[in-house]
PDB file of N, CA and C in Angstrom:
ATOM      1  N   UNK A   1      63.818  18.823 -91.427  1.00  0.00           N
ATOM      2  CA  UNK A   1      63.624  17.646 -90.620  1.00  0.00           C
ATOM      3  C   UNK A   1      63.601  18.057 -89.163  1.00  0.00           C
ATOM      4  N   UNK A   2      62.222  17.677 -88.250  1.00  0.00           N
ATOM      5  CA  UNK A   2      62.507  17.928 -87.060  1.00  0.00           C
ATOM      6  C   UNK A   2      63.170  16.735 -86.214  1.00  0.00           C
ATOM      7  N   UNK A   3      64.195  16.927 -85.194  1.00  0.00           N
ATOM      8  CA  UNK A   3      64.644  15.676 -84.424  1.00  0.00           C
ATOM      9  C   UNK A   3      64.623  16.208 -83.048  1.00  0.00           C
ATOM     10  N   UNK A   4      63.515  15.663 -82.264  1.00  0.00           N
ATOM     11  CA  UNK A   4      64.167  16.350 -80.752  1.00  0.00           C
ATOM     12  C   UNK A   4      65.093  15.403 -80.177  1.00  0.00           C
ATOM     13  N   UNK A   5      65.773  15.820 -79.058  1.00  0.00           N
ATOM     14  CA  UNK A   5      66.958  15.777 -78.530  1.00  0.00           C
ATOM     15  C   UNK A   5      66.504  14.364 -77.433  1.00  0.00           C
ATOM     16  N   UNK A   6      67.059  13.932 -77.145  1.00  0.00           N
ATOM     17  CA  UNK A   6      66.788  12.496 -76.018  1.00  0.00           C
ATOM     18  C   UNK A   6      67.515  12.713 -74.940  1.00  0.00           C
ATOM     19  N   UNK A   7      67.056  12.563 -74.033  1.00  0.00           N
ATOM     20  CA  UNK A   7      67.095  12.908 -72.536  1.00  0.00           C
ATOM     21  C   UNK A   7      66.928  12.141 -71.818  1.00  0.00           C
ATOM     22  N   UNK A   8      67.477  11.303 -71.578  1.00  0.00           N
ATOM     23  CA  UNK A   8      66.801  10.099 -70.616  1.00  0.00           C
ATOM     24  C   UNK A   8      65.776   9.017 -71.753  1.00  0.00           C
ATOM     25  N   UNK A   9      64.520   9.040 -71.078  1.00  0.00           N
ATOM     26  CA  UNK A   9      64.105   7.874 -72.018  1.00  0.00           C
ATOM     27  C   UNK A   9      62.822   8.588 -72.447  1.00  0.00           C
ATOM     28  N   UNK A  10      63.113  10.100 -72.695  1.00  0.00           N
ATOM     29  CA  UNK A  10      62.103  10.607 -73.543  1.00  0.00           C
ATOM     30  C   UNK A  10      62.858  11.757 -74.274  1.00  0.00           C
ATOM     31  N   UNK A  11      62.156  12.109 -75.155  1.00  0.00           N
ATOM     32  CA  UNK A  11      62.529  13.306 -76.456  1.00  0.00           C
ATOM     33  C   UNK A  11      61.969  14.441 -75.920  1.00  0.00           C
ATOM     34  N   UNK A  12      62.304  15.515 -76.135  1.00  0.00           N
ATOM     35  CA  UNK A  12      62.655  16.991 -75.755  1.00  0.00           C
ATOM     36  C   UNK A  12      62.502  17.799 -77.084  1.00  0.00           C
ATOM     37  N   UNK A  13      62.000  18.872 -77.719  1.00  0.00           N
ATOM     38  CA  UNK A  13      61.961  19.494 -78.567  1.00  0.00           C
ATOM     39  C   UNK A  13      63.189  20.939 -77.885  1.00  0.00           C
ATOM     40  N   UNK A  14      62.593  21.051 -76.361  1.00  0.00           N
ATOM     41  CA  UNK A  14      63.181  22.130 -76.144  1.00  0.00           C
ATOM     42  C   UNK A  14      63.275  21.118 -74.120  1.00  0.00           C
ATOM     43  N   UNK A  15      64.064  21.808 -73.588  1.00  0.00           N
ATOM     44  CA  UNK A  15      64.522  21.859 -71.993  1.00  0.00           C
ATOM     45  C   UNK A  15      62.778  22.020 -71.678  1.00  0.00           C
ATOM     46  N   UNK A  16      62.277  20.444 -71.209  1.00  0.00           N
ATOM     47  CA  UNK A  16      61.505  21.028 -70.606  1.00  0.00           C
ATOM     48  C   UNK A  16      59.973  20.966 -71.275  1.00  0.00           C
ATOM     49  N   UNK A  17      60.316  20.547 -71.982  1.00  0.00           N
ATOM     50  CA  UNK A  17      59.247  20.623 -73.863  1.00  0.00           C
ATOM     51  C   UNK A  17      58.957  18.718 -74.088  1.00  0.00           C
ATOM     52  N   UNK A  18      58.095  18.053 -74.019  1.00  0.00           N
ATOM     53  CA  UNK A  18      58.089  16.745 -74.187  1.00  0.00           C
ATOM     54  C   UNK A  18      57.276  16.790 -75.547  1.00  0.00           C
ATOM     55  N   UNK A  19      56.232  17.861 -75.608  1.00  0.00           N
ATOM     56  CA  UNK A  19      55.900  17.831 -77.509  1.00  0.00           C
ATOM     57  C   UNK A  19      56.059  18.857 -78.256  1.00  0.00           C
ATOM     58  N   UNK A  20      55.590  18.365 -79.705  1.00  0.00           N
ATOM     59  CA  UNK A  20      55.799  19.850 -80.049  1.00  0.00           C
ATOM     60  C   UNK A  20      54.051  20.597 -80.245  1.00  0.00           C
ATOM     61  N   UNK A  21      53.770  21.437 -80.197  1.00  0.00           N
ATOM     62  CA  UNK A  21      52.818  22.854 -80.395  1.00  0.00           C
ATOM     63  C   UNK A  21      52.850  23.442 -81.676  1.00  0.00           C
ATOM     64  N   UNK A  22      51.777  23.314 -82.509  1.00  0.00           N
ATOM     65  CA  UNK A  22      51.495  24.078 -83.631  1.00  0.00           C
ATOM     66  C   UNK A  22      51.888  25.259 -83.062  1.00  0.00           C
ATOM     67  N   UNK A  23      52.986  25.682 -83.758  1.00  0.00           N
ATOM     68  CA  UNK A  23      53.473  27.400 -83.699  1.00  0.00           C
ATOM     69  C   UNK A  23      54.734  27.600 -83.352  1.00  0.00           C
ATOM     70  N   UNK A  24      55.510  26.593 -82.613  1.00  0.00           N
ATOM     71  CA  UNK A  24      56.230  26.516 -81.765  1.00  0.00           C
ATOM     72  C   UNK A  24      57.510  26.594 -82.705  1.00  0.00           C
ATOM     73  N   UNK A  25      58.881  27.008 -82.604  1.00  0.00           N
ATOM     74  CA  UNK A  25      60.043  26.827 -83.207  1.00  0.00           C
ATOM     75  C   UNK A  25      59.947  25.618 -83.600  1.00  0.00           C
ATOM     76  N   UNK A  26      60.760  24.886 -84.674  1.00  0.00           N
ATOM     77  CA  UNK A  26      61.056  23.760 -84.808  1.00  0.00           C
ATOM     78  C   UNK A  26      62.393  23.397 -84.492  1.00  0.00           C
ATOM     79  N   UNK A  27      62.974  22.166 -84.480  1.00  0.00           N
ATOM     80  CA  UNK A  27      64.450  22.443 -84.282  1.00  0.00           C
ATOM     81  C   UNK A  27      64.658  21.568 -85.398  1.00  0.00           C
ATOM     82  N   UNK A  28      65.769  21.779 -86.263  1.00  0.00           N
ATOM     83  CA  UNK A  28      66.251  21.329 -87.623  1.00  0.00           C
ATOM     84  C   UNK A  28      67.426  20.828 -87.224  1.00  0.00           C
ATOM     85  N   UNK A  29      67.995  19.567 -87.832  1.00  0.00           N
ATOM     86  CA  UNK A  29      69.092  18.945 -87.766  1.00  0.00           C
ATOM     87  C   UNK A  29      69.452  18.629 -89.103  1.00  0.00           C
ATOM     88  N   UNK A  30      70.896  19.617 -89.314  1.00  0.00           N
ATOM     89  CA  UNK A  30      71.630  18.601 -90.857  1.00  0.00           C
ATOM     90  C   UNK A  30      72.250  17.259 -90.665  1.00  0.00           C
ATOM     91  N   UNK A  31      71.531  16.147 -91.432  1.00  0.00           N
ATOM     92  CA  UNK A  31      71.708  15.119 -91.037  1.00  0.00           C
ATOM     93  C   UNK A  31      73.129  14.481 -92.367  1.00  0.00           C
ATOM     94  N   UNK A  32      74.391  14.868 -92.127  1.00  0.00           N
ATOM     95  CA  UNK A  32      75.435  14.829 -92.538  1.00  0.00           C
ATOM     96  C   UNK A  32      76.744  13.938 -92.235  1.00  0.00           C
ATOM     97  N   UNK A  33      77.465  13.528 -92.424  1.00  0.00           N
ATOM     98  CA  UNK A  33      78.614  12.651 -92.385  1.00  0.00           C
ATOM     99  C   UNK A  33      79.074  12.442 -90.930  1.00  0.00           C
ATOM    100  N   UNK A  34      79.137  13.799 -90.035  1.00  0.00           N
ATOM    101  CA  UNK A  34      79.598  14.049 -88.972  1.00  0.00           C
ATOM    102  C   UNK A  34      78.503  13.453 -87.747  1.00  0.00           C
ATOM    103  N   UNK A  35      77.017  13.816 -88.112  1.00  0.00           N
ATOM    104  CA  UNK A  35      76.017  13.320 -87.677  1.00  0.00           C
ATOM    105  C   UNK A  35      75.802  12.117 -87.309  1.00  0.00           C
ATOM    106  N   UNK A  36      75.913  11.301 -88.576  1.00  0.00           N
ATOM    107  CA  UNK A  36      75.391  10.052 -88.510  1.00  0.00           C
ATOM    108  C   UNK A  36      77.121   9.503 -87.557  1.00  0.00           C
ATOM    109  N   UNK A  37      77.675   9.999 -87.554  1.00  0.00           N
ATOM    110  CA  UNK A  37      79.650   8.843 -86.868  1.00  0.00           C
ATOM    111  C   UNK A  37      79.219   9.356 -85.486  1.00  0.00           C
ATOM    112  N   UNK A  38      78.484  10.454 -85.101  1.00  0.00           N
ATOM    113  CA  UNK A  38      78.113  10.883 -83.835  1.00  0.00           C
ATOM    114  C   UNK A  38      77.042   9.741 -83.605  1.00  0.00           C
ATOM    115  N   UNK A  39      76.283   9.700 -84.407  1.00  0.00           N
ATOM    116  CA  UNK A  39      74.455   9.052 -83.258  1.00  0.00           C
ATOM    117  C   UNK A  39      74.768   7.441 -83.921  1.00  0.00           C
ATOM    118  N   UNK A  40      75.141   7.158 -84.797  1.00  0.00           N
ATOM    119  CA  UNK A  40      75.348   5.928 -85.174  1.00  0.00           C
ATOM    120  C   UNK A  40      75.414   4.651 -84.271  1.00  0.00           C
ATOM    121  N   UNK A  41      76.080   5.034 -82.955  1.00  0.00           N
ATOM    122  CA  UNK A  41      76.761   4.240 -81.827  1.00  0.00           C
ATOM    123  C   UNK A  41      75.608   3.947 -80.863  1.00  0.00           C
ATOM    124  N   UNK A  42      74.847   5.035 -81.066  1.00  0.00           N
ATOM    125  CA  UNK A  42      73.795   5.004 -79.941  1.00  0.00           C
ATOM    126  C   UNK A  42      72.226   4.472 -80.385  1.00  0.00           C
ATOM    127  N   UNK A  43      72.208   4.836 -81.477  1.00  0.00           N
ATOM    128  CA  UNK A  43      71.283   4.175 -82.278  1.00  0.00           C
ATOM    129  C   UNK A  43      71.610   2.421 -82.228  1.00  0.00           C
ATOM    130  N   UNK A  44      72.764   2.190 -82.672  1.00  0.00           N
ATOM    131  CA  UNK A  44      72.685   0.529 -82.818  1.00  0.00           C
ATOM    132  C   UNK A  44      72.316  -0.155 -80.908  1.00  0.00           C
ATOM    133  N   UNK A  45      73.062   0.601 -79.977  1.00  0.00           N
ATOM    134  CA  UNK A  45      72.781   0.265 -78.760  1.00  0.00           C
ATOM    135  C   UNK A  45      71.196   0.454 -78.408  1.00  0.00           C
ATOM    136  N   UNK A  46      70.728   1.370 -78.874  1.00  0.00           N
ATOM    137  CA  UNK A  46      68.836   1.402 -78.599  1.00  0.00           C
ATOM    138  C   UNK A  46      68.573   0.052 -79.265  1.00  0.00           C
ATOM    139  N   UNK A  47      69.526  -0.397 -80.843  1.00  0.00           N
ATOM    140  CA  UNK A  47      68.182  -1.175 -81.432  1.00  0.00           C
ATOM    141  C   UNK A  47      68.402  -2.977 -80.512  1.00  0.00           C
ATOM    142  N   UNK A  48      69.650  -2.730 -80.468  1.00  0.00           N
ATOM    143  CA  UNK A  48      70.224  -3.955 -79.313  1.00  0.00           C
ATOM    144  C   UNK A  48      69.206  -4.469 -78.144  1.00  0.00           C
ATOM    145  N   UNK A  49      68.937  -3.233 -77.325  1.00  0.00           N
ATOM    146  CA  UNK A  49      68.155  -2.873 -76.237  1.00  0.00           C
ATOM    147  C   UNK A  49      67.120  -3.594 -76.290  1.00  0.00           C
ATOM    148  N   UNK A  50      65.956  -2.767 -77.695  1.00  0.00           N
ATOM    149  CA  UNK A  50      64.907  -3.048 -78.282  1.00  0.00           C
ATOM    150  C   UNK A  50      64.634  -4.511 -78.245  1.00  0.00           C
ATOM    151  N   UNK A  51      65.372  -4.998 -79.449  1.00  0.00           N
ATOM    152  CA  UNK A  51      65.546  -6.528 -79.392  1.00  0.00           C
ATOM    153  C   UNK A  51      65.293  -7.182 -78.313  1.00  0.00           C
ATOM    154  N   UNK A  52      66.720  -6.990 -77.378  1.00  0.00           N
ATOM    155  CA  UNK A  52      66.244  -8.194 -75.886  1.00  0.00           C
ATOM    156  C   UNK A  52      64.703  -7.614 -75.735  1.00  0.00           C
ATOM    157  N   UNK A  53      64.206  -6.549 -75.485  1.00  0.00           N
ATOM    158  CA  UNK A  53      62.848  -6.149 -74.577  1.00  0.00           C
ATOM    159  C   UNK A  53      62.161  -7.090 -75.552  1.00  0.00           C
ATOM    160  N   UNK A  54      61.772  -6.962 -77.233  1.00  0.00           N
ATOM    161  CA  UNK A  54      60.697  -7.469 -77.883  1.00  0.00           C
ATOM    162  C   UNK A  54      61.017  -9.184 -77.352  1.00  0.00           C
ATOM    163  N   UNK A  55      62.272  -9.522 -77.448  1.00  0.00           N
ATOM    164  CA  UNK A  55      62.635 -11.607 -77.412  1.00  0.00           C
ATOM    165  C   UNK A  55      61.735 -11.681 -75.581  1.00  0.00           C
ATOM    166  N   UNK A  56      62.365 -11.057 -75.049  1.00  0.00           N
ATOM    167  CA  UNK A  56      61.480 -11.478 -73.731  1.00  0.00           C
ATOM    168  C   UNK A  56      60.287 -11.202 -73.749  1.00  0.00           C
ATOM    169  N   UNK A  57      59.500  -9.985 -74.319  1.00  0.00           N
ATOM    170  CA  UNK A  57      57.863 -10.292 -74.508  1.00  0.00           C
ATOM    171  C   UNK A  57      57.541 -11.205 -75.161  1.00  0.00           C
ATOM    172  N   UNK A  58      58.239 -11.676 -75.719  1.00  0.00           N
ATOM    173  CA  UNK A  58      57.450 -12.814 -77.049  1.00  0.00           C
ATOM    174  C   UNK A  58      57.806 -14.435 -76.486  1.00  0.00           C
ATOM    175  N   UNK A  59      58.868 -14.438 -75.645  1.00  0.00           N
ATOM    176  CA  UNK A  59      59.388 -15.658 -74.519  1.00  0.00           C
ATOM    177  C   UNK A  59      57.910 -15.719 -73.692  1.00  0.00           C
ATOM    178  N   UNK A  60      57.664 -14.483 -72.771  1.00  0.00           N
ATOM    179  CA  UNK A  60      56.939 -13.893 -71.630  1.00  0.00           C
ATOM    180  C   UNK A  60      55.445 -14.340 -72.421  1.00  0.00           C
ATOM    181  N   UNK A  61      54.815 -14.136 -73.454  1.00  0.00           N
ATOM    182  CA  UNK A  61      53.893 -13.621 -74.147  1.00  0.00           C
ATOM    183  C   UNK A  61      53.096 -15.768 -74.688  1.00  0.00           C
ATOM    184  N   UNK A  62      54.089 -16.362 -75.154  1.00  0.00           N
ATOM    185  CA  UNK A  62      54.303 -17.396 -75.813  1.00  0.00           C
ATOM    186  C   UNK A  62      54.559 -18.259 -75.237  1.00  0.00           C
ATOM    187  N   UNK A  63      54.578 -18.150 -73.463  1.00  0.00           N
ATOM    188  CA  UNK A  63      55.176 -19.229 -72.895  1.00  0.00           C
ATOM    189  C   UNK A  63      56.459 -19.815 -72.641  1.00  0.00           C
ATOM    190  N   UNK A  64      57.754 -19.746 -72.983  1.00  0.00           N
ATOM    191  CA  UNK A  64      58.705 -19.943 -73.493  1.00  0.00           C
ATOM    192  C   UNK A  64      59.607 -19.685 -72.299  1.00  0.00           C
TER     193      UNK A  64
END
């Protein structure tokens, strides 16, 4: 599984790296018990985020 790393408000394969390149290392993540109690927190806060942005385009979008 490749996962690049998040940096601000874009993904990183490598420092510096915004895609990836046929050829290029991959970076592999075991996605395990310890993993998910780590990103779990930050994931639900992106999808939080998400939400308000989509309700105000669709307020913004719909008139509302």
């Amino acid at each position: 599984m490749v996962a690049p790393e998040t940096v601000g408000a874009k993904c990183f394969y490598q420092q510096g790296n915004e895609t990836f390149s046929e050829g290029e290392n991959e970076k592999v993540v075991i996605v395990d018990t310890a993993y998910l109690e780590q990103h779990v927190p930050f994931v639900r806060e992106r999808l939080k985020r998400a939400g308000i942005r989509r309700g105000n385009l669709l307020n913004t979008t719909l008139g509302q």
